[in-house]
Protein backbone atom coordinates (compact mmCIF):
# COMPACT_ATOMS: atom_id res chain seq x y z
CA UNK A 1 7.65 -24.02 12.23
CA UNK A 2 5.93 -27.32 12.50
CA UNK A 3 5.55 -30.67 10.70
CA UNK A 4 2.65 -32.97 10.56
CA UNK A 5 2.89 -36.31 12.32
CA UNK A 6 2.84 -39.66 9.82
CA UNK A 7 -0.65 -40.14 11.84
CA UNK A 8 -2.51 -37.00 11.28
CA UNK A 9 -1.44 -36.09 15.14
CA UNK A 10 -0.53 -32.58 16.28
CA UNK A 11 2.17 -30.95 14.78
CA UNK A 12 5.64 -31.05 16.30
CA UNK A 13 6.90 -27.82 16.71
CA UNK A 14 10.72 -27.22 14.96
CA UNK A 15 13.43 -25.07 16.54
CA UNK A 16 14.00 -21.64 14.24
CA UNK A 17 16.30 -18.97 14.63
CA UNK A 18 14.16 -15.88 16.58
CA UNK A 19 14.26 -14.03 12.79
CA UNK A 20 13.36 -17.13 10.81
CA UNK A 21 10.38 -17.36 13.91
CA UNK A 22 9.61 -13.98 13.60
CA UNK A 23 9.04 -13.97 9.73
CA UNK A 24 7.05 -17.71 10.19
CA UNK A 25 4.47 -15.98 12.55
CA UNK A 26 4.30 -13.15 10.08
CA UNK A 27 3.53 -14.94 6.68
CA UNK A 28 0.62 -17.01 8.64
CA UNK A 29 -0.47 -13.94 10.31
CA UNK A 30 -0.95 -12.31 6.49
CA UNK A 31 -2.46 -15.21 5.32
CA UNK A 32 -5.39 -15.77 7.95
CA UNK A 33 -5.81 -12.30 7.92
CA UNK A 34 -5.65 -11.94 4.30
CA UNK A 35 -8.61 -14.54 4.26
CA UNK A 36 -10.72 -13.74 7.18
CA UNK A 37 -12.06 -10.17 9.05
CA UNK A 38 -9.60 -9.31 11.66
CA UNK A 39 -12.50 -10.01 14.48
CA UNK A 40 -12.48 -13.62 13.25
CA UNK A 41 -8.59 -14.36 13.05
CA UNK A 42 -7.10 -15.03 17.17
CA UNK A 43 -4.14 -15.34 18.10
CA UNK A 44 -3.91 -18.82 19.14
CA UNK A 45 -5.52 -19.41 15.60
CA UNK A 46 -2.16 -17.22 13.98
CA UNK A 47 0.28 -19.41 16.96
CA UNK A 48 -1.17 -22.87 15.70
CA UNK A 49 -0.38 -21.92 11.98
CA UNK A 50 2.95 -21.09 12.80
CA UNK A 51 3.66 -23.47 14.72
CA UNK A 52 4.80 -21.98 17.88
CA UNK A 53 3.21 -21.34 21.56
CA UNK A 54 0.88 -18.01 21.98
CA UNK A 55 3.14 -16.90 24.74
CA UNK A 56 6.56 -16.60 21.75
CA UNK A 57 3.73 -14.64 19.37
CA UNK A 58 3.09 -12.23 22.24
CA UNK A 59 7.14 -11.95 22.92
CA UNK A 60 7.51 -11.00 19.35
CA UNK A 61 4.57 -8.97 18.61
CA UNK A 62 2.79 -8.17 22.48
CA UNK A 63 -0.78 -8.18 21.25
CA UNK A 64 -3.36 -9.44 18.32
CA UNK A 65 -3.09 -6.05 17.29
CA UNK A 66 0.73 -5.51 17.31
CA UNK A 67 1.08 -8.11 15.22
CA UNK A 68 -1.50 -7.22 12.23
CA UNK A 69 0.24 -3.65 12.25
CA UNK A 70 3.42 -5.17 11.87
CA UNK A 71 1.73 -7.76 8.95
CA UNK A 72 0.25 -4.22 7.09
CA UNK A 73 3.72 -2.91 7.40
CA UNK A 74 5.26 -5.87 5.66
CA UNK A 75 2.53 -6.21 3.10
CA UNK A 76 2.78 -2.48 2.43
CA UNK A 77 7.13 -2.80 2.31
CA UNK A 78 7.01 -5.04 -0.80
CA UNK A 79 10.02 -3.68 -2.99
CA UNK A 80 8.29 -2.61 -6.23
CA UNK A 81 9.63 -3.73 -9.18
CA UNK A 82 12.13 -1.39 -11.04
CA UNK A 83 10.21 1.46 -13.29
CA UNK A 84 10.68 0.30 -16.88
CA UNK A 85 11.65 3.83 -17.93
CA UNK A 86 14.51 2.70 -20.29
CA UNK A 87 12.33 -0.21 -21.99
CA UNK A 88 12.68 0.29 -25.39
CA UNK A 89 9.31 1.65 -26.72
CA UNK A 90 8.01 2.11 -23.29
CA UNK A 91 5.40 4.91 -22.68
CA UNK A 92 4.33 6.28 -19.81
CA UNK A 93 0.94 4.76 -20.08
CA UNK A 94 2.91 1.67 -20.17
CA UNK A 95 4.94 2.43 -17.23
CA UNK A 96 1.47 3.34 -15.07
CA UNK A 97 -0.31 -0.01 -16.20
CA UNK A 98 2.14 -1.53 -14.94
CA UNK A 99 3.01 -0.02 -11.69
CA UNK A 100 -1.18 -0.08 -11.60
CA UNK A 101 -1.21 -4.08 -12.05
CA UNK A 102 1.35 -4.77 -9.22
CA UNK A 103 -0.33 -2.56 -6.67
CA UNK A 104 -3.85 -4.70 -7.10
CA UNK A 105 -2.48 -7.66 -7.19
CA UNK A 106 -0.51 -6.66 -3.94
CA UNK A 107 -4.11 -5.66 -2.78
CA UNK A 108 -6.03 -8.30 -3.98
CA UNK A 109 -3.78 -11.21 -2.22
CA UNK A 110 -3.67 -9.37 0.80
CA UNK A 111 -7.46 -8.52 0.20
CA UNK A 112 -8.39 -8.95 4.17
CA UNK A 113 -5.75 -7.22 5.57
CA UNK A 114 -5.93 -4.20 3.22
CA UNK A 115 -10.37 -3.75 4.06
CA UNK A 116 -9.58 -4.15 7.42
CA UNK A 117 -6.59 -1.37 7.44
CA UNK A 118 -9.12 1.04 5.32
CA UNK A 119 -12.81 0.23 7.57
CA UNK A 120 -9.91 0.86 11.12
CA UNK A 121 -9.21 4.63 9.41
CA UNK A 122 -12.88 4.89 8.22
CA UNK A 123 -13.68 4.52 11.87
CA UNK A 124 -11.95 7.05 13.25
CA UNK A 125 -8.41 5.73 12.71
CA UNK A 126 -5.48 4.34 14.57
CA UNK A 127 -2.99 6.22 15.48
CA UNK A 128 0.07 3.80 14.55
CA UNK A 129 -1.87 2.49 11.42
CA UNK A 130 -2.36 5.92 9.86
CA UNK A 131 1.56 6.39 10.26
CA UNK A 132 1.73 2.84 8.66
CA UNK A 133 -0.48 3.78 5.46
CA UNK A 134 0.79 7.69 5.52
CA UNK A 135 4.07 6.07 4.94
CA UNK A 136 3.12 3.79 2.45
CA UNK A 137 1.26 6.70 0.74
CA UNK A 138 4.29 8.92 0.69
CA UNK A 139 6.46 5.93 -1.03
CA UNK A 140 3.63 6.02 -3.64
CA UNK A 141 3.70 9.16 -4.38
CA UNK A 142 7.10 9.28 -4.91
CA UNK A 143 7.21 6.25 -7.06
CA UNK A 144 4.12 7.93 -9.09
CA UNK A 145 6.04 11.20 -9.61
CA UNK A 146 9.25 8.90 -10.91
CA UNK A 147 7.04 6.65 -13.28
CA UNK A 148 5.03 9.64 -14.53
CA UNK A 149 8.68 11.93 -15.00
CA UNK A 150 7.65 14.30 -12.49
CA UNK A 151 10.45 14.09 -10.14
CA UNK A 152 12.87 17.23 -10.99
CA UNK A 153 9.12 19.44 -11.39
CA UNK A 154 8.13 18.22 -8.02
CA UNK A 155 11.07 19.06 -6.51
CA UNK A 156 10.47 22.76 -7.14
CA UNK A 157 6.37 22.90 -7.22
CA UNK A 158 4.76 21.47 -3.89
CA UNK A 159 2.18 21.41 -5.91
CA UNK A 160 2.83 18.48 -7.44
CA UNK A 161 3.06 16.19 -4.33
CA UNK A 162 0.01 17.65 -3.22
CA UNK A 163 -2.05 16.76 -6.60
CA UNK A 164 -0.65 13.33 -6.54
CA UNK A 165 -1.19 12.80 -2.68
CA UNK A 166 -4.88 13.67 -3.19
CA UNK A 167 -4.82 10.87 -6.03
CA UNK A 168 -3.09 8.15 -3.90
CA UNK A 169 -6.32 9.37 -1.39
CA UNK A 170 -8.72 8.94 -4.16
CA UNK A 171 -6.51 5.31 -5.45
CA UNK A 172 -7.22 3.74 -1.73
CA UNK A 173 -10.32 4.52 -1.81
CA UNK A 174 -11.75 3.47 -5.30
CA UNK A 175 -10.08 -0.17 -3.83
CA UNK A 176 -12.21 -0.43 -1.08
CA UNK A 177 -15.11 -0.27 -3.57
CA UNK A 178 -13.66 -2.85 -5.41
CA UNK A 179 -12.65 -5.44 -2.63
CA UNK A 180 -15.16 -5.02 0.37
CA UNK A 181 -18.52 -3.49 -1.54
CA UNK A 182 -17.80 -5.24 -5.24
CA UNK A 183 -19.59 -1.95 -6.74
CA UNK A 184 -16.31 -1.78 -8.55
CA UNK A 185 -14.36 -4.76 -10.87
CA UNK A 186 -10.65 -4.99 -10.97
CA UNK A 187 -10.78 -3.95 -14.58
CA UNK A 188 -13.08 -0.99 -13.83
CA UNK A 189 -10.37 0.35 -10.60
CA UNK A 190 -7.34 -0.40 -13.17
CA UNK A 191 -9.08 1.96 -15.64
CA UNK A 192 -10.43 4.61 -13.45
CA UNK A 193 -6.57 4.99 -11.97
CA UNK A 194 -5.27 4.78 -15.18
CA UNK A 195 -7.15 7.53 -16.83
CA UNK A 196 -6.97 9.56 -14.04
CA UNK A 197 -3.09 10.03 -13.49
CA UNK A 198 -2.62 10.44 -16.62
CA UNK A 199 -5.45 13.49 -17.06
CA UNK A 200 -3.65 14.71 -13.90
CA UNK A 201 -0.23 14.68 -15.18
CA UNK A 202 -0.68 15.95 -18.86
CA UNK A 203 -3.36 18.19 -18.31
CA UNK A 204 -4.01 19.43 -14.67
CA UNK A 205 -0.83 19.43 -13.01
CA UNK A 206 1.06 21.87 -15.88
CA UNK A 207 -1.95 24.26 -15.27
CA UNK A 208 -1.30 23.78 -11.36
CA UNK A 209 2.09 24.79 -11.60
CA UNK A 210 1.66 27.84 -14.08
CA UNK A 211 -1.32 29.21 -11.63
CA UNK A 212 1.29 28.75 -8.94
CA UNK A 213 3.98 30.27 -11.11
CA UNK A 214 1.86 33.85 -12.20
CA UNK A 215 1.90 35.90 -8.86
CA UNK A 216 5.42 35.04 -8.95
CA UNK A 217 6.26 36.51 -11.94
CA UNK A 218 3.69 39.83 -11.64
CA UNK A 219 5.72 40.77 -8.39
CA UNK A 220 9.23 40.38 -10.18
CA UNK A 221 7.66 42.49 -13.02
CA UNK A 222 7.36 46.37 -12.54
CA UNK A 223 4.15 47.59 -11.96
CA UNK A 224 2.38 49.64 -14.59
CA UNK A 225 1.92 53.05 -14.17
């Protein structure tokens, strides 16, 4: 890390433990590239910011690119905060506004890194960064299916995953309207999401897993003569 000079001179740079270096390079990496297209940032732009020499960046990281995929992976490993499912009076439409309100705000401070992550798979994709936001998908899911009370059905009807995976598809995609074409406000994304999980869990995915259930039970009945 470094600290301004009483004159306005260069920065002197301060000796950090390799972790506590590690993490500085990181949070200025997220925030130049949470404010600029990823062509613009460089990396002697994100080693300046942090205070230490490009050469330590590339030990850490190896290249510009290395290092944003290991910024998406921190901005995407943000510990949620806990469902509210034991809030007194809480609803599930509570518990989804909610978990819908942290997720763009995590996207809208990280608004850079997040377009440039989406226009990357748009363009034919990167191999490590699809792993990255598979990953990340998957964890949403999961934490859908828990807010939403779908966990022990899901467990038993693949079904489930699959509806709410096609959502999470359909959630990434309704915030690159909103954040790189503006065709879409905050408010609008919140209620699209919103209304949409919840038509998917009260309505679509019970008929999903009864359609799934009838062959099942024809075979175990005995045919009619």
């Amino acid at each position: 890390m470094s600290k301004a000079t009483a004159d306005g001179g260069r920065a002197r740079r301060v000796r950090k433990e390799p972790d506590e270096r590690r993490d500085q390079i990181l949070r200025c990496a997220r925030e130049l590239f949470s404010k600029h297209p990823y062509e613009a940032v460089s990396s002697a732009q994100i080693a300046d910011a942090a205070g230490v020499s490009r050469g330590l960046l590339n030990h850490y990281f190896g290249t510009k690119r290395g290092l944003y995929l290991a910024a998406v992976r921190q901005m995407l490993s943000v510990p949620p905060p806990p469902v509210p499912a034991f809030v007194a009076g809480a609803t599930v439409r509570d518990r989804v506004a909610q978990a819908l309100d942290a997720w763009l705000e995590l996207l809208e401070r990280n608004r850079g890194t997040w377009i440039t992550a989406l226009d990357m798979m748009a363009s034919g994709g990167d191999r490590e960064l699809g792993r990255i936001l598979d990953e990340a998908r998957d964890r949403a899911v999961a934490r859908v299916t828990e807010i939403v009370g779908l966990t022990p059905l899901a467990a038993e009807h693949p079904e489930v995953l699959s509806a709410l995976r096609g959502f999470a598809g359909m959630a990434m995609d309704t915030s690159r309207e909103w954040l790189k074409y503006g065709r879409l406000t905050r408010a609008q994304v919140h209620m699209l999401l919103e209304q949409t999980i919840l038509h998917l869990t009260e309505h679509l995915i019970p008929r999903l897993v009864a359609e799934a259930d009838r062959p099942a039970a024809a075979e175990a009945s005995p045919s009619s003569v």
